[in-house]
Structure formats: structure tokens, C-alpha cells
C-alpha atoms as a PDB file:
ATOM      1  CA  UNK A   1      51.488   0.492 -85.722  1.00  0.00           C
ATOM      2  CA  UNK A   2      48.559  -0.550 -87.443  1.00  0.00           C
ATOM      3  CA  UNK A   3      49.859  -0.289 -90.926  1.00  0.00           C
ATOM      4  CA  UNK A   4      53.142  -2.596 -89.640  1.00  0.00           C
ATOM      5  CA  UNK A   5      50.508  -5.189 -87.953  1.00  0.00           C
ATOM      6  CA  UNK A   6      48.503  -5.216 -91.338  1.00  0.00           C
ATOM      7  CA  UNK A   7      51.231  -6.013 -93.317  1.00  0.00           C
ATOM      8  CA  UNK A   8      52.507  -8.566 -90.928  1.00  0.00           C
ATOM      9  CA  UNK A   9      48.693 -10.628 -91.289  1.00  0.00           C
ATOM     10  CA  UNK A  10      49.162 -10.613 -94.506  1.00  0.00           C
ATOM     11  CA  UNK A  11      52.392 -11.708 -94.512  1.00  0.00           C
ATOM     12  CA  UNK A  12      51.131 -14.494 -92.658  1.00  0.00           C
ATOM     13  CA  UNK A  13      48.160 -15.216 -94.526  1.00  0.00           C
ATOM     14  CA  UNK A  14      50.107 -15.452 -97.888  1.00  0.00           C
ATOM     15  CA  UNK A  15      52.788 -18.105 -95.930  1.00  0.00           C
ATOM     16  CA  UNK A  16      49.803 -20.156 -94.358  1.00  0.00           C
ATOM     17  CA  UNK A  17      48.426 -20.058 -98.111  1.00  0.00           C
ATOM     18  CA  UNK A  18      51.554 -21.654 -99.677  1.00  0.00           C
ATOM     19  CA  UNK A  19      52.129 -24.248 -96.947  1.00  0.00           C
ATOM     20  CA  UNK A  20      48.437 -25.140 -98.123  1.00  0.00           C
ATOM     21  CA  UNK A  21      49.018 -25.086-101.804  1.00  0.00           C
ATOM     22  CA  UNK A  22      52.342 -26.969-101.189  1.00  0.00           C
ATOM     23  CA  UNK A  23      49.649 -29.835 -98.703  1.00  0.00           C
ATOM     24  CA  UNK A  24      47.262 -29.792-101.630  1.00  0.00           C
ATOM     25  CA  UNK A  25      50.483 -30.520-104.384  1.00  0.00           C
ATOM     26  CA  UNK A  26      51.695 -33.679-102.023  1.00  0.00           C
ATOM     27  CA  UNK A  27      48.641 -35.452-101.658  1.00  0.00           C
ATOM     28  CA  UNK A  28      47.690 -34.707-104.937  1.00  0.00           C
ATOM     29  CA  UNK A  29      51.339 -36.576-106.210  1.00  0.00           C
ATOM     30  CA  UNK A  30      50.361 -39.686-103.628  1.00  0.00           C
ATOM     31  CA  UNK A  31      47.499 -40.159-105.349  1.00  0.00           C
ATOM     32  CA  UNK A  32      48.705 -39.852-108.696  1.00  0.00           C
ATOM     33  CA  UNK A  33      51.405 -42.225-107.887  1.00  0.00           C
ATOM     34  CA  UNK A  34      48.913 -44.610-105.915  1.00  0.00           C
ATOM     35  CA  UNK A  35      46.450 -44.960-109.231  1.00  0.00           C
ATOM     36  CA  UNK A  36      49.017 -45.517-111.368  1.00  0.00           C
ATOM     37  CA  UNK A  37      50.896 -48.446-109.423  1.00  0.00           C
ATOM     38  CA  UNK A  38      47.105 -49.930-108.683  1.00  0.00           C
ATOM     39  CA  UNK A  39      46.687 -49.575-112.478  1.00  0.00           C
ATOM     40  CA  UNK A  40      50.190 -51.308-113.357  1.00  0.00           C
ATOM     41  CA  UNK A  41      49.274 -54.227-111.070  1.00  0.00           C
ATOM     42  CA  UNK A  42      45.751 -54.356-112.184  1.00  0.00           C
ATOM     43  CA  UNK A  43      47.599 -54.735-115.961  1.00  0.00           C
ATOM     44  CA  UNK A  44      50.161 -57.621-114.578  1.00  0.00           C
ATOM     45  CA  UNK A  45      47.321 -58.834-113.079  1.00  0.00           C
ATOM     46  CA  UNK A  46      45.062 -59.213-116.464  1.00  0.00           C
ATOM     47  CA  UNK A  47      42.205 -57.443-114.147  1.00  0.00           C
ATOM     48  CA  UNK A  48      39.179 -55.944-115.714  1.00  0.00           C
ATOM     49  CA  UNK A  49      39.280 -53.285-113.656  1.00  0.00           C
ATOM     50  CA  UNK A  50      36.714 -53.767-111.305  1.00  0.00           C
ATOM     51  CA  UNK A  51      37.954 -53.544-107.626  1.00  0.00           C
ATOM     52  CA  UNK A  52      38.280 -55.792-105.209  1.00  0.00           C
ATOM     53  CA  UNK A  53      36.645 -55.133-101.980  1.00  0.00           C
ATOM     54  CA  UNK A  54      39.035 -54.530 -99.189  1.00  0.00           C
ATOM     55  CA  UNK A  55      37.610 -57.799 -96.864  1.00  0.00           C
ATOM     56  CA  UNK A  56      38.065 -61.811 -97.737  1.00  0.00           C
ATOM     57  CA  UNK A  57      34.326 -62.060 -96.376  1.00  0.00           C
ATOM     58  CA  UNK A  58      31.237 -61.482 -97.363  1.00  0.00           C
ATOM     59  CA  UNK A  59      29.227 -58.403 -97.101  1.00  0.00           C
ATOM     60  CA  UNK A  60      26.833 -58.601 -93.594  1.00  0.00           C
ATOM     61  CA  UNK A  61      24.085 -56.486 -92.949  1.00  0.00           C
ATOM     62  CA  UNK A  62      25.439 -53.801 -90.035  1.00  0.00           C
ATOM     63  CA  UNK A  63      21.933 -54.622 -87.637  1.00  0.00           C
ATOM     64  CA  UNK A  64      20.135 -57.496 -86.959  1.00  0.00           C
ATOM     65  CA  UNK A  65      16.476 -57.108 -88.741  1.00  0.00           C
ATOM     66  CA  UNK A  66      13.834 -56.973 -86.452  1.00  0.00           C
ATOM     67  CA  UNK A  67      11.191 -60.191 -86.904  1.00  0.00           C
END
């Protein structure tokens, strides 16, 4: 019995492994495919590759200052 529920964890620890590997592959490929449209727009664009922050306004401080 033991030998049968060994084999059976590891069975499931080399499955869970490959859904993770699989994970890892996907978001891997989204970012791949992200940078390169940002980069094809940023070279429509004529950019100089410095990013644009993601707000129209200006940076505020988070907290009032104390006086």
C-alpha cells in the first residue's frame, strides 16, 4: 500500500509540475508578444523609447506634508 501511494504522489507531483511549466511558458509568450507590439508602436510612433506614464496628470505626493 505504501509503495502504490508513493508512486501515486509522485505521479501527482510530476503533473502539478508540468501544469506549472506549461503557466510559466504562457505568460512568458504574453509578454513576449506584449514587448514586441509596445515596441512596433513605439517604432510607428517615432518614440525614443522612454515610457509614458500610465496617468494624463501629474505626479502628487500620496500625503499631505505636515507644516
Amino acid at each position: 500500500m505504501y509503495e502504490y501511494e508513493l508512486r501515486a504522489r509522485s505521479a501527482e507531483l510530476l503533473r502539478r509540475a508540468a501544469y506549472e511549466r506549461l503557466a510559466r511558458e504562457a505568460v512568458r509568450g504574453r509578454r513576449a508578444a506584449r514587448r514586441e507590439a509596445a515596441e512596433r508602436a513605439a517604432a510607428g510612433r517615432g518614440d525614443t523609447g522612454e515610457s509614458e506614464s500610465s496617468g494624463g496628470r501629474p505626479r502628487r505626493p500620496r500625503f499631505a506634508r505636515p507644516a
